[in-house]
Protein backbone atom coordinates (compact mmCIF):
# COMPACT_ATOMS: atom_id res chain seq x y z
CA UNK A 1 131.23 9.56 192.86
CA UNK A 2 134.71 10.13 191.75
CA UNK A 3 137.35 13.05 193.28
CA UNK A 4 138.28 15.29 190.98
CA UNK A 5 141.39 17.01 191.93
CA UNK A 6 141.57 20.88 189.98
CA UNK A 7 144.26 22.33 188.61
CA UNK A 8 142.44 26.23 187.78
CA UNK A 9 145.13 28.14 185.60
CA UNK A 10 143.72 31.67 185.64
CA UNK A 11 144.15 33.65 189.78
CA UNK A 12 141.49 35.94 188.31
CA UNK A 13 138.45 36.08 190.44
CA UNK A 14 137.24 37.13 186.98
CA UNK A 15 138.71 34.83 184.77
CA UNK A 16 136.64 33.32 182.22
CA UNK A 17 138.49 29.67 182.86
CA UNK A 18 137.09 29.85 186.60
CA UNK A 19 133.29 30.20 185.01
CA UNK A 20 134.12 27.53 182.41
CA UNK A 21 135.23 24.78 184.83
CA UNK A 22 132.31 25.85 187.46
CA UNK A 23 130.29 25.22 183.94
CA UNK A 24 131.81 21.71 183.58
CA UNK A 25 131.41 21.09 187.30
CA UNK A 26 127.48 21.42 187.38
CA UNK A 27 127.18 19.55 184.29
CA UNK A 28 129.34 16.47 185.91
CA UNK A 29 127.83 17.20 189.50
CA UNK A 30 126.15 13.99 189.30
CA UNK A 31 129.13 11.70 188.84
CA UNK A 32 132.57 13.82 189.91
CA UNK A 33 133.19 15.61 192.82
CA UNK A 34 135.58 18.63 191.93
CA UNK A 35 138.74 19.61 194.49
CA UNK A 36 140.05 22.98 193.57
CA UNK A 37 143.88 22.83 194.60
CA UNK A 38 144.94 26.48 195.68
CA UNK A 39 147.95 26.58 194.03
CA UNK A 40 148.41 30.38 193.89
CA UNK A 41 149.66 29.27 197.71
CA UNK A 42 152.84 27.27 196.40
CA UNK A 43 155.85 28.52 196.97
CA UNK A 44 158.21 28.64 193.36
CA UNK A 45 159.51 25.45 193.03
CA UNK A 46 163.09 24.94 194.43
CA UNK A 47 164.26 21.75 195.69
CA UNK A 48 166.33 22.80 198.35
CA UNK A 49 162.47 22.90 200.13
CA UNK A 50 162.23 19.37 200.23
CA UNK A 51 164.02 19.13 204.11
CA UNK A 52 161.03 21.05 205.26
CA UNK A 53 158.20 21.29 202.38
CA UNK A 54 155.81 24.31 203.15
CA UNK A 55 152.47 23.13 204.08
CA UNK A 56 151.07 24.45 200.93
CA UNK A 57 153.04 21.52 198.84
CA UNK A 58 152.70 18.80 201.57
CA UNK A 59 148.92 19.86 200.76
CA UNK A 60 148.27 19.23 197.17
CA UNK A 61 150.45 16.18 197.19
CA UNK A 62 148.42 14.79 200.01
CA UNK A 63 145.13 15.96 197.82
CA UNK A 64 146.26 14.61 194.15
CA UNK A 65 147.19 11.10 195.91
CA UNK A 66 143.42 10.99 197.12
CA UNK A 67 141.65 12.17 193.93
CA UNK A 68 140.72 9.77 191.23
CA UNK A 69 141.66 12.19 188.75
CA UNK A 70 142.86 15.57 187.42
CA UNK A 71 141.52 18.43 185.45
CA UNK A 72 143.31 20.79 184.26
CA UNK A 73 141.16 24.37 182.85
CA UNK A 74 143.64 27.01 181.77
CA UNK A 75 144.18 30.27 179.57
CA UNK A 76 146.57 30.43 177.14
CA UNK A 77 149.38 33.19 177.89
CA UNK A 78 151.55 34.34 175.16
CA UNK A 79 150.69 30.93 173.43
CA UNK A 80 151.82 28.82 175.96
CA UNK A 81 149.95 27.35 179.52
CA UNK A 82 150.55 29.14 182.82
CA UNK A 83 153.42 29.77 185.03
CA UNK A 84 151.14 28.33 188.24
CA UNK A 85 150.10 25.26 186.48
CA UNK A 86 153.27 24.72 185.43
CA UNK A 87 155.05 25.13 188.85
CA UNK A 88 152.10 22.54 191.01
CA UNK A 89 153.25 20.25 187.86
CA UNK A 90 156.70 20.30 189.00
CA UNK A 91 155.78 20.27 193.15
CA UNK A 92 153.47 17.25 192.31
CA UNK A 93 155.94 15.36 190.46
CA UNK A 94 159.50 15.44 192.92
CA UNK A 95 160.69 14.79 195.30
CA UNK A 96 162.29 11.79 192.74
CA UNK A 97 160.15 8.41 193.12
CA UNK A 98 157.47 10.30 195.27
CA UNK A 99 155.11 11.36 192.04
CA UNK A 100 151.71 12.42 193.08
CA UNK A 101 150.59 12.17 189.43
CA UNK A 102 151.83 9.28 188.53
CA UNK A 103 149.01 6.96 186.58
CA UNK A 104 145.92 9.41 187.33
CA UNK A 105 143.41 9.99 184.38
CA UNK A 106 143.70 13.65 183.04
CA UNK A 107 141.61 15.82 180.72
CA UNK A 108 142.28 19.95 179.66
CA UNK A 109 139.90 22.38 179.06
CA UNK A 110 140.74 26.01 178.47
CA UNK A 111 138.73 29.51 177.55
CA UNK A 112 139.71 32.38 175.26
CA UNK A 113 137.70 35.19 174.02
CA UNK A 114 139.56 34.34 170.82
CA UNK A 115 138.44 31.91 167.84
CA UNK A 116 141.47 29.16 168.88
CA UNK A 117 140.74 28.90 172.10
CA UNK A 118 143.91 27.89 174.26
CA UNK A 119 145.26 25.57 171.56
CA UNK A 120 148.67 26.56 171.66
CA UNK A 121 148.79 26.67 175.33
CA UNK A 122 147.44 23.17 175.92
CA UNK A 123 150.15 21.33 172.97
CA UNK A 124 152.74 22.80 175.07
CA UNK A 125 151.32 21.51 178.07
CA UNK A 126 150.67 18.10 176.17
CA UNK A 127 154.71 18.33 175.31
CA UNK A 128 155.32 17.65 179.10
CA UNK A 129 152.85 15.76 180.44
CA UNK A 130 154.34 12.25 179.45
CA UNK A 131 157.22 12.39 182.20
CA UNK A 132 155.03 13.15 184.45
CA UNK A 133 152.76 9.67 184.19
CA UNK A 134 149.36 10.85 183.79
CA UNK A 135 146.88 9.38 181.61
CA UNK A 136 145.60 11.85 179.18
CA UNK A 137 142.66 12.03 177.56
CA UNK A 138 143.12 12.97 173.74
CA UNK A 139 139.77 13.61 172.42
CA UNK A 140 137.52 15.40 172.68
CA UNK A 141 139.57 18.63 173.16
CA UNK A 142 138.19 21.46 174.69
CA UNK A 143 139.71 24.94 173.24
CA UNK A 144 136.06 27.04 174.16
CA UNK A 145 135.72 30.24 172.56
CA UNK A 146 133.97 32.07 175.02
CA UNK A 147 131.76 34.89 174.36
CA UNK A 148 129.47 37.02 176.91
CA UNK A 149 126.30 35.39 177.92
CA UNK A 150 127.26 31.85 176.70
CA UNK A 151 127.55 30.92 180.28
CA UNK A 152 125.07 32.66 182.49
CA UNK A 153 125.65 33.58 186.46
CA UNK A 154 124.16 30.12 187.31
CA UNK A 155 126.92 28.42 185.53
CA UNK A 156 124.92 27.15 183.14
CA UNK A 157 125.64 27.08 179.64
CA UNK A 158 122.95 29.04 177.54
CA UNK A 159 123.89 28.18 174.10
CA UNK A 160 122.67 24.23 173.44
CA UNK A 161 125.24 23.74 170.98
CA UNK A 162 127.74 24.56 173.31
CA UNK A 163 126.04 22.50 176.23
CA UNK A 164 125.94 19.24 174.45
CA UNK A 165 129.83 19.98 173.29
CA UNK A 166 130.70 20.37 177.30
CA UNK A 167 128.41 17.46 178.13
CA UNK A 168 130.16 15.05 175.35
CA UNK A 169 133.43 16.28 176.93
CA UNK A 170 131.97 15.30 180.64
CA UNK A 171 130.88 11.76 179.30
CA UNK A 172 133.78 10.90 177.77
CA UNK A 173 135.76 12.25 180.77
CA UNK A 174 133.34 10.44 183.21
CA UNK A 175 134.29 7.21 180.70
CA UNK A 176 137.99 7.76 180.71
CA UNK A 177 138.30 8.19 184.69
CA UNK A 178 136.10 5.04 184.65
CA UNK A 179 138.71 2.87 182.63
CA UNK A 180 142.22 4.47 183.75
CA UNK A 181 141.36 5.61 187.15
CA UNK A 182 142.77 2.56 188.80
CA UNK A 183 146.64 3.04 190.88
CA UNK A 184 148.54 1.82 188.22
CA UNK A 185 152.43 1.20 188.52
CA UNK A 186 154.11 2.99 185.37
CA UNK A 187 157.90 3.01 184.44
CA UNK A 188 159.23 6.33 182.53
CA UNK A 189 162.12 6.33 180.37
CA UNK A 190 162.94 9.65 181.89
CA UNK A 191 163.53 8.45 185.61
């Protein structure tokens, strides 16, 4: 069973992201073990911290270096990704030489009542990513339009179209953990 560290993107105890991922979670219950990082508890990032990081950062750096690999489910404001995803991004990746991400397998998901999805959102989160070392999954991408009832209070997914899309996406994520999910040591023309 592989650790699954969680990067959520919505703070909505409503949020239609949260039911997605607990969607994906059940479906990949029998091979992935999903940590959901509480990153609504990170301070903004600012590297005068670093003397004396809050426990909150010391926490999902700590978490990230255990996990396997990283998923990342997010909405899609104003056509780009969210602030908090963007700000554990940048607590994960300093202090300089001490990435947490560095070499872990990655996939994104995202949920939108609306017919694209979070398309937008996730190419600019793509635009960043390679700095930060991960290894990202490319296909299949997951830009769900979600629509009432398609996943019920279970977390499972009612429509079977739908379900076989998220279970493709939970093979080939399963596969993709399975081939990159070894430490690796990776340069970055950026450092």
């Amino acid at each position: 069973m592989k650790n699954v560290a969680v990067l959520l993107g919505s703070l909505s105890e409503k949020s239609i992201n949260k039911t997605l991922v607990k969607a994906i979670e059940k479906l990949a219950e029998e091979h992935l073990r999903f940590d959901y990082l509480p990153i609504a508890d990170l301070p903004f990032y600012n590297n005068d911290l670093w003397d004396n990081p809050p426990a909150a950062v010391t926490d999902l750096k700590q978490r990230v270096e255990a996990a396997d690999a990283v998923l990342i489910v997010m909405p899609e404001f104003n056509r780009s990704f969210p602030a908090v995803i963007k700000n554990a991004l940048d607590w994960g990746s300093r202090p300089y030489g001490q990435n947490s991400w560095m070499g872990k397998p990655l996939a994104i998901a995202g949920a939108s009542p609306g017919g694209v999805g979070t398309a937008a959102g996730q190419s600019q989160l793509r635009a960043i990513l390679p700095p930060l070392g991960f290894v990202t999954m490319g296909q299949p991408e997951v830009y769900f339009q979600f629509k009432p009832g398609l996943i019920d209070e279970h977390f499972e997914v009612t429509d079977e179209q739908s379900r076989g899309f998220l279970e493709n996406f939970v093979d080939k994520y399963v596969e993709w953990i399975a081939k990159h999910g070894e430490q690796r040591s990776f340069s970055v023309a950026a450092e």
